[in-house]
N, C-alpha and C. Protein backbone atom coordinates (compact mmCIF):
# COMPACT_ATOMS: atom_id res chain seq x y z
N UNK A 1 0.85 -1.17 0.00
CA UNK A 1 0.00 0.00 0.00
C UNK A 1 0.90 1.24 0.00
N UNK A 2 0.71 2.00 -0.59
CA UNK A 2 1.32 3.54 -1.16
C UNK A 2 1.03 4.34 0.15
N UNK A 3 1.92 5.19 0.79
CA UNK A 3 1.96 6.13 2.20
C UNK A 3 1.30 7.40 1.28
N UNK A 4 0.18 7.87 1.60
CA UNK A 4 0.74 9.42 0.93
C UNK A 4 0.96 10.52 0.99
N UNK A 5 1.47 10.76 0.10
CA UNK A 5 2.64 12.33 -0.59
C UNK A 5 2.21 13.05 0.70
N UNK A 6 3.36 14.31 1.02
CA UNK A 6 3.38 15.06 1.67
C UNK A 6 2.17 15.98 1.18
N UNK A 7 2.12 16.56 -0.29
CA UNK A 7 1.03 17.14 -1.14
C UNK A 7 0.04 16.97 -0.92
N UNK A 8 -0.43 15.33 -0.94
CA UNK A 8 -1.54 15.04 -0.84
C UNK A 8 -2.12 15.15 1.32
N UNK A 9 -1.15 15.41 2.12
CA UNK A 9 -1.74 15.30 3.61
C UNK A 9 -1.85 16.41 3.96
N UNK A 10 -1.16 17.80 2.95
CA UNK A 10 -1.72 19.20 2.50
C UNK A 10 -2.74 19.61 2.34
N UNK A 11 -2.77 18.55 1.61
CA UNK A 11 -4.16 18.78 0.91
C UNK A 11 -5.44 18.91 1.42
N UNK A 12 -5.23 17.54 2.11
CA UNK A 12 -6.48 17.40 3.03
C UNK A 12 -6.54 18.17 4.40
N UNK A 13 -5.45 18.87 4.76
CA UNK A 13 -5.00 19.74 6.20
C UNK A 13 -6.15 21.17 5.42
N UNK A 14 -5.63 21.70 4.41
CA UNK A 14 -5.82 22.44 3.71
C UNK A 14 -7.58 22.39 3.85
N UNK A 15 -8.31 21.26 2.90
CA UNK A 15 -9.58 21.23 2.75
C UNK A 15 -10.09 21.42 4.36
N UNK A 16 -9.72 20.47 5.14
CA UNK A 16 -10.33 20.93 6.04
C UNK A 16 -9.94 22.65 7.07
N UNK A 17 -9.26 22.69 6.79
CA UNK A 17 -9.29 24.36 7.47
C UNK A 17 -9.86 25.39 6.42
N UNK A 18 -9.83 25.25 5.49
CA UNK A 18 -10.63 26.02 4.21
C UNK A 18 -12.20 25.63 4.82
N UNK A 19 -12.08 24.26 5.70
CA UNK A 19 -13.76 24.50 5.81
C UNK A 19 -14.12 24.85 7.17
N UNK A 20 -13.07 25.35 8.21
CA UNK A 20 -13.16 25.90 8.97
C UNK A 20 -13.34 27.57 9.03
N UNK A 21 -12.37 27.67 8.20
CA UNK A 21 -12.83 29.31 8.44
C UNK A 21 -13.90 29.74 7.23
N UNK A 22 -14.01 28.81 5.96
CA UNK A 22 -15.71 29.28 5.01
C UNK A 22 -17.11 29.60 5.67
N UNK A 23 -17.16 28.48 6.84
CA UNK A 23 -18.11 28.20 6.98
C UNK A 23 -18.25 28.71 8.54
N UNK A 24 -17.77 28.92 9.24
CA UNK A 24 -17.26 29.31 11.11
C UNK A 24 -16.83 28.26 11.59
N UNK A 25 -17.48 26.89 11.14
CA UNK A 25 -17.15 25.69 12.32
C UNK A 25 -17.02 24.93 11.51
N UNK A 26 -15.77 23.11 11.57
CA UNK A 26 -16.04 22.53 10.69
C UNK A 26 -17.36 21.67 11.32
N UNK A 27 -18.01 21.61 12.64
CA UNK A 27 -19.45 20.54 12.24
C UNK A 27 -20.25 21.37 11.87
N UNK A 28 -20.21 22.99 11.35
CA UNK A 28 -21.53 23.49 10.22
C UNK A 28 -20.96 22.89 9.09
N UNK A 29 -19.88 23.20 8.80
CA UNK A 29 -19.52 23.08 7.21
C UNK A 29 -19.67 21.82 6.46
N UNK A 30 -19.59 20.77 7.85
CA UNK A 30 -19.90 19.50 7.01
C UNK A 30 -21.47 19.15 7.19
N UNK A 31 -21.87 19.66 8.17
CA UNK A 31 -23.36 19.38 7.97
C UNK A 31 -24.08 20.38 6.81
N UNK A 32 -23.19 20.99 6.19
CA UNK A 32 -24.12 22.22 5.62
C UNK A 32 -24.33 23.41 6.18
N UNK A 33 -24.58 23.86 7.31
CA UNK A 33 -24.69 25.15 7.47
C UNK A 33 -23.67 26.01 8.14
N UNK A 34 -24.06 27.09 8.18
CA UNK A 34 -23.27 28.16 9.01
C UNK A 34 -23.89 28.57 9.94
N UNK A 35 -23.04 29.37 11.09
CA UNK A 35 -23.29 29.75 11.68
C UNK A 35 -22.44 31.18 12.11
N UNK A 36 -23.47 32.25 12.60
CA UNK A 36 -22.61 33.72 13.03
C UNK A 36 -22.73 33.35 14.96
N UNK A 37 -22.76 32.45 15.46
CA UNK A 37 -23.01 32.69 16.94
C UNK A 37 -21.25 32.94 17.22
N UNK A 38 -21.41 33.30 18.43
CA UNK A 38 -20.12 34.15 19.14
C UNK A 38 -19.31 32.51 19.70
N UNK A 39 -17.82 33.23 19.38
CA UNK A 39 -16.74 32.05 19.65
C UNK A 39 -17.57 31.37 21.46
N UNK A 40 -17.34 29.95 21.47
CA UNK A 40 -17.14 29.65 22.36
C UNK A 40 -16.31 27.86 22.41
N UNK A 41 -15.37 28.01 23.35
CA UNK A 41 -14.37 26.63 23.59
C UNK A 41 -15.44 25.28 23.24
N UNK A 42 -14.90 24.66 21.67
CA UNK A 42 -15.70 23.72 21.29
C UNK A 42 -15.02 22.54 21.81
N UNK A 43 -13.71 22.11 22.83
CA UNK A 43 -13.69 21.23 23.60
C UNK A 43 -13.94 21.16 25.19
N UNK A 44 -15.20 22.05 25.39
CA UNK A 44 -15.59 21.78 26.79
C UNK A 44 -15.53 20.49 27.14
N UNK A 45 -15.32 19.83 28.58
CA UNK A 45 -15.05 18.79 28.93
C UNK A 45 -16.94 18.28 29.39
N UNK A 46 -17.46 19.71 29.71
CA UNK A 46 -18.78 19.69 30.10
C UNK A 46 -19.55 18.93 29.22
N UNK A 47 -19.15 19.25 27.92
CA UNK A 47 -20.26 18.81 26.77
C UNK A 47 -19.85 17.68 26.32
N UNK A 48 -18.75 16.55 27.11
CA UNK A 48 -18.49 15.43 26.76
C UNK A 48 -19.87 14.02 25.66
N UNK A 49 -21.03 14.43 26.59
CA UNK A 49 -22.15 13.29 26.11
C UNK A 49 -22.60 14.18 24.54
N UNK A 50 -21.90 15.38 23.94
CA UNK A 50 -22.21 15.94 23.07
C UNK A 50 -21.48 15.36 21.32
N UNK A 51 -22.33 14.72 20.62
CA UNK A 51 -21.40 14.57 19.30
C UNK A 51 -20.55 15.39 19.00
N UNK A 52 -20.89 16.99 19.22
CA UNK A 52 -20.43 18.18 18.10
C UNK A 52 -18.80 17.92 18.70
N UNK A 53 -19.23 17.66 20.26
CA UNK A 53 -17.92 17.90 21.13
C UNK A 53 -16.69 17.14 20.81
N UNK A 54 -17.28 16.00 19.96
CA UNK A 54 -16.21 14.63 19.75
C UNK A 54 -15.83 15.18 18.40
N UNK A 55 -16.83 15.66 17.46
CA UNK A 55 -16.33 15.63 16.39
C UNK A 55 -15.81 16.75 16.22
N UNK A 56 -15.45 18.07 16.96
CA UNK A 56 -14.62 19.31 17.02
C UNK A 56 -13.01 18.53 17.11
N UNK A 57 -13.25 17.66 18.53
CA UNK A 57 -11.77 17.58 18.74
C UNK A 57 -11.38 16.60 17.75
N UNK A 58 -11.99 15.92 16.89
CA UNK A 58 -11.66 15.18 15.54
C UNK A 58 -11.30 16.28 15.09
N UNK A 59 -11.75 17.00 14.83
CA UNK A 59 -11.77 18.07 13.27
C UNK A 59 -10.29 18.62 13.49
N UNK A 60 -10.20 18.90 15.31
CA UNK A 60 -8.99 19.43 15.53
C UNK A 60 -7.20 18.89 15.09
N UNK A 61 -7.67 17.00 15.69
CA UNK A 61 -6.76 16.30 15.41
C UNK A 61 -6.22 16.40 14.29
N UNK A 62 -7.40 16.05 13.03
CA UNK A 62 -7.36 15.87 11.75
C UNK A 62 -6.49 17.23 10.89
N UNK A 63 -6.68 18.43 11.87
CA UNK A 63 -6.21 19.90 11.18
C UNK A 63 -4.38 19.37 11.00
N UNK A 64 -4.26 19.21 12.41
CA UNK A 64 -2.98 19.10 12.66
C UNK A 64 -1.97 17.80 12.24
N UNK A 65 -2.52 16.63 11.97
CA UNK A 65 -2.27 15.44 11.23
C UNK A 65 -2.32 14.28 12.25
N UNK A 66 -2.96 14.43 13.04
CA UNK A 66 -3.19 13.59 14.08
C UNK A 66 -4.22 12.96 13.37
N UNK A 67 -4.35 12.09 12.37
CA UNK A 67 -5.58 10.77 12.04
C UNK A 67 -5.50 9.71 12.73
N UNK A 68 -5.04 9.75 13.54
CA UNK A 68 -5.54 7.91 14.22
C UNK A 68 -6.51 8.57 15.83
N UNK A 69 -6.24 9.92 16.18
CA UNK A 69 -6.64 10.09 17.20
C UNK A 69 -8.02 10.76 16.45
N UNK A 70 -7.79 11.10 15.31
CA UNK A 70 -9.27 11.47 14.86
C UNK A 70 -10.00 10.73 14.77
N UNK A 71 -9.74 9.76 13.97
CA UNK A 71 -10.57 8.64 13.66
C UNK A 71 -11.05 8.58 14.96
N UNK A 72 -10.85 7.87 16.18
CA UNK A 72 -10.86 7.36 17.49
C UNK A 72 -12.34 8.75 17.93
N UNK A 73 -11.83 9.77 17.72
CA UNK A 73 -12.90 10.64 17.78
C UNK A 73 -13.92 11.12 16.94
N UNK A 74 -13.68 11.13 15.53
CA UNK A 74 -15.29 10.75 14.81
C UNK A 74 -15.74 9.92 15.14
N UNK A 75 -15.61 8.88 15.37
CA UNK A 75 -15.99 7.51 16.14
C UNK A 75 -17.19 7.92 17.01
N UNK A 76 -16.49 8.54 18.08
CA UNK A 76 -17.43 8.69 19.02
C UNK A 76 -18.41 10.04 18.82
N UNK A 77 -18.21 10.89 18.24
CA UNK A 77 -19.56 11.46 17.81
C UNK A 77 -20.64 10.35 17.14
N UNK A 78 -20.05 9.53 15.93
CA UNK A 78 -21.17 8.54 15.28
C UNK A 78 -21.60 7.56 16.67
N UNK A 79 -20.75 7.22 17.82
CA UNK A 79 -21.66 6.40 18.66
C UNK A 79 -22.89 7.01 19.34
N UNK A 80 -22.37 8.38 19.61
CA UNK A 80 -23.37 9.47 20.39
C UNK A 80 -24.68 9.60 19.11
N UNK A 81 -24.12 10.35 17.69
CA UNK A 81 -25.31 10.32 17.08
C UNK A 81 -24.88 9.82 15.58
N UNK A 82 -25.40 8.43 15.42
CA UNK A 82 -25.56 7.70 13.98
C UNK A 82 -26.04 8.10 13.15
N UNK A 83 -26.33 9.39 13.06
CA UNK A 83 -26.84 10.18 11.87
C UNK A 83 -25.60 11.25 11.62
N UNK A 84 -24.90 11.67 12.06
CA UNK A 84 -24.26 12.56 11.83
C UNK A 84 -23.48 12.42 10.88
N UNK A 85 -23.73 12.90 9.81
CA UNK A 85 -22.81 12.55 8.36
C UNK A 85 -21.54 13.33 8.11
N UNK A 86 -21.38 14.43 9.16
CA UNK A 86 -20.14 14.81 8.73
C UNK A 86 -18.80 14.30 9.67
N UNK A 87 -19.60 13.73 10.88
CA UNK A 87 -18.40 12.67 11.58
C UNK A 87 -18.09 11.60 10.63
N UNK A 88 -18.91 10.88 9.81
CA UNK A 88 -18.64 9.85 8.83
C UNK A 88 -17.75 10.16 7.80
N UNK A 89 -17.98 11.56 7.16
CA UNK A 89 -17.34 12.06 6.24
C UNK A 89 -15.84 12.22 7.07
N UNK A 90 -15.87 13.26 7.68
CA UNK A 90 -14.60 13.09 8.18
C UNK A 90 -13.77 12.52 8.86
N UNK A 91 -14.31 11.21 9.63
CA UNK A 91 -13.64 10.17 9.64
C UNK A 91 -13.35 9.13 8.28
N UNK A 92 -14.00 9.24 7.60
CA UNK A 92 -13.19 8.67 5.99
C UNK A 92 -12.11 9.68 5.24
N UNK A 93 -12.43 10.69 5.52
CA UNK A 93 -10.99 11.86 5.32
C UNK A 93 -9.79 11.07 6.06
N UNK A 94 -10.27 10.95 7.38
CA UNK A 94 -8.90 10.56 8.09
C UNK A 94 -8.35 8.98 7.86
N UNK A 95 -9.26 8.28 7.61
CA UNK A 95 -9.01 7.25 7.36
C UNK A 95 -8.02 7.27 6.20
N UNK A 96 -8.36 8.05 5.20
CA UNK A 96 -7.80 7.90 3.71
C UNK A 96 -6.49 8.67 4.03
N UNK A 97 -6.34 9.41 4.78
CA UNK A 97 -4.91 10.07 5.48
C UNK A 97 -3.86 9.07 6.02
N UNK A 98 -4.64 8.30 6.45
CA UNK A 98 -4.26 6.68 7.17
C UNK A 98 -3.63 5.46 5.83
N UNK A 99 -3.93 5.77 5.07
CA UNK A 99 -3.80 4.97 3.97
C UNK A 99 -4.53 3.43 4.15
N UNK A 100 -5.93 3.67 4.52
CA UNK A 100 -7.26 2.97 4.48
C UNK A 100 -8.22 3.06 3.47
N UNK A 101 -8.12 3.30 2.65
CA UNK A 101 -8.91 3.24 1.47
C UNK A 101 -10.33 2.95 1.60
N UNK A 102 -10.46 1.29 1.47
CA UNK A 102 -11.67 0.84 1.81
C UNK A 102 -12.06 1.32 3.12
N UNK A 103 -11.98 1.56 4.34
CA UNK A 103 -12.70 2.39 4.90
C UNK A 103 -13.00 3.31 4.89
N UNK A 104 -12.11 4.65 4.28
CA UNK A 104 -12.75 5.65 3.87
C UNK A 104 -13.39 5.57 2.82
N UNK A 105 -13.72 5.10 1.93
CA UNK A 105 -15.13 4.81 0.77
C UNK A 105 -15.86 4.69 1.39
N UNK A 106 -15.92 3.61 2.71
CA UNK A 106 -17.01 3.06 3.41
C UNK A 106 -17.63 4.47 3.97
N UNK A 107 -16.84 5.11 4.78
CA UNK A 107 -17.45 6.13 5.40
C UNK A 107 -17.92 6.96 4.83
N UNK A 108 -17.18 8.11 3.99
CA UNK A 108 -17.85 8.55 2.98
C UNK A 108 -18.94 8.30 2.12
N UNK A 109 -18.97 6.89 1.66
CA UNK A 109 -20.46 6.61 1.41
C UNK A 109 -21.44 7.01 1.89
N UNK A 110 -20.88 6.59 3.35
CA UNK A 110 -22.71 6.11 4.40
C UNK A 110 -22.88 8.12 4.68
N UNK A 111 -21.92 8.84 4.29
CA UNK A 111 -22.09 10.39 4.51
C UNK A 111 -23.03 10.40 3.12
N UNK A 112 -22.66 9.77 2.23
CA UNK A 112 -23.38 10.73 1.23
C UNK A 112 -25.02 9.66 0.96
N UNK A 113 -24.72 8.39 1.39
CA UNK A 113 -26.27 8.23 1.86
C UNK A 113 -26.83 8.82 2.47
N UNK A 114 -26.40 9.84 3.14
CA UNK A 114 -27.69 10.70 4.39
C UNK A 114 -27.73 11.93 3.85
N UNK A 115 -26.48 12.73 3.14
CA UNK A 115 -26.56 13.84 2.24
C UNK A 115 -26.33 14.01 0.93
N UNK A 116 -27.20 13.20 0.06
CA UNK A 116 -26.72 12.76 -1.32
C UNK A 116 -26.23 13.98 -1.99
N UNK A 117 -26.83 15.58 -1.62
CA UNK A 117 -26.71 16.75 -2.30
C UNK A 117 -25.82 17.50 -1.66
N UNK A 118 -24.55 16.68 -1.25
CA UNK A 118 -23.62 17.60 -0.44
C UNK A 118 -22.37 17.45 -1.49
N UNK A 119 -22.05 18.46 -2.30
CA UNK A 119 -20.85 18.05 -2.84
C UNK A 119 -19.80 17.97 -2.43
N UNK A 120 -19.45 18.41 -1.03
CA UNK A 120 -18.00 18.39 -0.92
C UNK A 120 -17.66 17.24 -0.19
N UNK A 121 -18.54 15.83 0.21
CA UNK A 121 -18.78 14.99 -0.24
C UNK A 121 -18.12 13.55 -1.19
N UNK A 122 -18.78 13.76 -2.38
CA UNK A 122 -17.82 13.33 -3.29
C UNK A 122 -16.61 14.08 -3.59
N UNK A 123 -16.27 15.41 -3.53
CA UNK A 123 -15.43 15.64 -3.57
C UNK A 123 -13.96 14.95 -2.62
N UNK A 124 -14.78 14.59 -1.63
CA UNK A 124 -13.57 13.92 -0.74
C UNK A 124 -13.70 12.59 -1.01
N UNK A 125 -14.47 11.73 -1.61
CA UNK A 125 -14.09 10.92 -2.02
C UNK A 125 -13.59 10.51 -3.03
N UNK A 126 -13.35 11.43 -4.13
CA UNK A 126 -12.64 11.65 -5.44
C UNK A 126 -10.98 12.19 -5.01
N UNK A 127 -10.78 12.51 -3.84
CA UNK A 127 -9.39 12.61 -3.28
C UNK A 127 -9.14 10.94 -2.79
N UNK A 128 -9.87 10.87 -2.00
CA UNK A 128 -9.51 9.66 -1.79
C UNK A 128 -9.51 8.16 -2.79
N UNK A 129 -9.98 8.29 -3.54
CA UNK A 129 -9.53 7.32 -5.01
C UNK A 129 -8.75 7.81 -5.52
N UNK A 130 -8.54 9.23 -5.55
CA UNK A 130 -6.76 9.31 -6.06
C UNK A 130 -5.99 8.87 -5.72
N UNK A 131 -6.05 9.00 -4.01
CA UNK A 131 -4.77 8.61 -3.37
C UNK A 131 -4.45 6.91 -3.53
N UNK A 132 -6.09 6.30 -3.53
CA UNK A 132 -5.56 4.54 -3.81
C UNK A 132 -5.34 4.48 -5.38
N UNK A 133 -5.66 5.58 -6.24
CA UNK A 133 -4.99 5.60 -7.68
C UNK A 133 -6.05 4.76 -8.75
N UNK A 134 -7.33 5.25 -7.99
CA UNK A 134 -8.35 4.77 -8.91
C UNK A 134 -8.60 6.13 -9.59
N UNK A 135 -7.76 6.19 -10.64
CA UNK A 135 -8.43 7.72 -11.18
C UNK A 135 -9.93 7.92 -11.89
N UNK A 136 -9.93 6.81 -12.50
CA UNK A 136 -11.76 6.95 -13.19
C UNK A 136 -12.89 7.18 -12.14
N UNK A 137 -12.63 6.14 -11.40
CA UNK A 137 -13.95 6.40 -10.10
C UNK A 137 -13.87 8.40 -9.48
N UNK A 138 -11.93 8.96 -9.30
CA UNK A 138 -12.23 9.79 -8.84
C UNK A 138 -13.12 10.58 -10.10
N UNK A 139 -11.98 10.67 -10.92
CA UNK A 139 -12.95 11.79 -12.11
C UNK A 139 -14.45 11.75 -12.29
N UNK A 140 -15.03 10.56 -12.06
CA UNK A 140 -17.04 10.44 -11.93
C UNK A 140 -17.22 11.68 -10.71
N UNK A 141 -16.51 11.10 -9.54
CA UNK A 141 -17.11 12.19 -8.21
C UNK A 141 -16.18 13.57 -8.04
N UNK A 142 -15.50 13.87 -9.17
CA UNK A 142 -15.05 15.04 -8.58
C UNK A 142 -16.16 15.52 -10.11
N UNK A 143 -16.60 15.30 -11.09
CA UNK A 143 -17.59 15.78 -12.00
C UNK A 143 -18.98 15.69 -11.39
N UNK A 144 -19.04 14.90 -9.99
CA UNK A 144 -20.54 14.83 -9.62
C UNK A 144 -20.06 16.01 -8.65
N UNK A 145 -19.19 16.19 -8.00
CA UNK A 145 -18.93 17.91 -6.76
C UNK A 145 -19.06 18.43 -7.49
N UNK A 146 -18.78 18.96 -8.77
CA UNK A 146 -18.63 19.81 -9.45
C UNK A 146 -19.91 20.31 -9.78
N UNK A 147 -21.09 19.84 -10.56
CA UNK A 147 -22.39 19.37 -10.74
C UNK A 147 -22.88 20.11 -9.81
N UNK A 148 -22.48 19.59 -7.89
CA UNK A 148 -23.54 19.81 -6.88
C UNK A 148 -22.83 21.19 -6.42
N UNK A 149 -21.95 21.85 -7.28
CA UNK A 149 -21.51 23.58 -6.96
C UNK A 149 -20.67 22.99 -5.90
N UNK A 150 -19.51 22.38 -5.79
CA UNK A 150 -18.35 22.35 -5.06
C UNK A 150 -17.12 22.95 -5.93
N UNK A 151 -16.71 24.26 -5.71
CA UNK A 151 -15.82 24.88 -6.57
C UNK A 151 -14.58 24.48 -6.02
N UNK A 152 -13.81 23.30 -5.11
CA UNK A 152 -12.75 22.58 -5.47
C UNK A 152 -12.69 22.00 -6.48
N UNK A 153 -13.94 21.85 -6.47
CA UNK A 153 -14.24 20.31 -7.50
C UNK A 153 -14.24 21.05 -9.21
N UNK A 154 -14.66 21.76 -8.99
CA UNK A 154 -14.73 22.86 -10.13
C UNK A 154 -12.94 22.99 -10.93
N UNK A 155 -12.44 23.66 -10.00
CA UNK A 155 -10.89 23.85 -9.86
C UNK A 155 -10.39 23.12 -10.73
N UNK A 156 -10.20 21.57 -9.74
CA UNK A 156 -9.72 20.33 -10.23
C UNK A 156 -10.02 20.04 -11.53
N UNK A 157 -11.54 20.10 -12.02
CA UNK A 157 -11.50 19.94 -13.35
C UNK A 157 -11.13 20.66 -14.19
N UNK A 158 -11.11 22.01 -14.40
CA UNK A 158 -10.23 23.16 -14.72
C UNK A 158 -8.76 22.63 -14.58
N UNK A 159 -8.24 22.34 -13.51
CA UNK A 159 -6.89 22.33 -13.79
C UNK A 159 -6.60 21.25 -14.20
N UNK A 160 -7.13 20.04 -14.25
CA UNK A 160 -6.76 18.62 -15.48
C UNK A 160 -6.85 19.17 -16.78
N UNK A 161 -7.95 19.75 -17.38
CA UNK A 161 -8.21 19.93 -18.78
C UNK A 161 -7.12 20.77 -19.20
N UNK A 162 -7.02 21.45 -18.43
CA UNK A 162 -5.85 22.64 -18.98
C UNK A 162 -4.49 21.70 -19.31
N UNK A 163 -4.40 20.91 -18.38
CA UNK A 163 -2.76 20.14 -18.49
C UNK A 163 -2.96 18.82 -19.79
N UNK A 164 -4.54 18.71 -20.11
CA UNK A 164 -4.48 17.40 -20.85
C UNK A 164 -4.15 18.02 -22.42
């Protein structure tokens, strides 16, 4: 199995803090929304029985390249709440950071079973078939982000065509 590229753990450091400061928080950005409420410490120890709480300090791990302690903590937001699709999503980010492949498909999937109209989304799973070097599968889902107005996804196709 292929470790990957420094580029590519950029990359994904990158996507996710791009979706930290787009959106205010990354659990709006992956659930979809935003929010303007006023800063407050998203690892209270108080709000332990809280998903958002598990999946902040994921989001945090994951910023910094800590994926095995993320994983361990998307985890436990999905035990707290099994609906939460952007702990799924971004525990298949981290997974695929991990050089887990098939589990991050897995996860990512079961994200975009609950938000089929979320492009950024497939967009992360069209990173992550890059990285296992399935390029056709990515090119389908980075043309389906693209589709659902994910302007990475946009980018990416822009910047292949230009180089082909």
């Amino acid at each position: 199995m292929t470790r990957p590229s420094a580029i590519t753990i950029c990359i994904f450091s990158l996507l996710l803090l791009a979706l930290a400061f787009t959106a205010g928080s990354l659990p709006a950005a992956a659930a979809g929304k935003t929010s303007a409420r006023a800063y407050t410490n998203p690892l209270s120890p108080a709000d332990s029985r809280d998903p958002n709480y598990w999946f902040q300090k994921g989001a945090l791990c994951a910023t910094y390249g800590n994926n095995p302690a993320a994983v361990t903590y998307f985890g436990k937001a999905i035990a707290l709440d099994p609906n939460h699709s952007g702990a799924y999503f971004s525990q298949g980010v981290s997974y695929g950071q991990l050089g887990n492949y098939a589990r991050a498909v897995a996860n990512i999937n079961r994200a975009i079973e609950m938000k089929p109209q979320n492009g950024l989304y497939y967009y992360g799973r069209a990173r992550v078939y890059l990285l296992s070097g399935e390029k056709e599968k990515a090119m389908v889902d980075f043309r389906k982000a693209a589709d659902l107005g994910d302007e990475d996804a946009q980018t990416y196709l822009k910047s292949v065509k230009s180089t082909e």
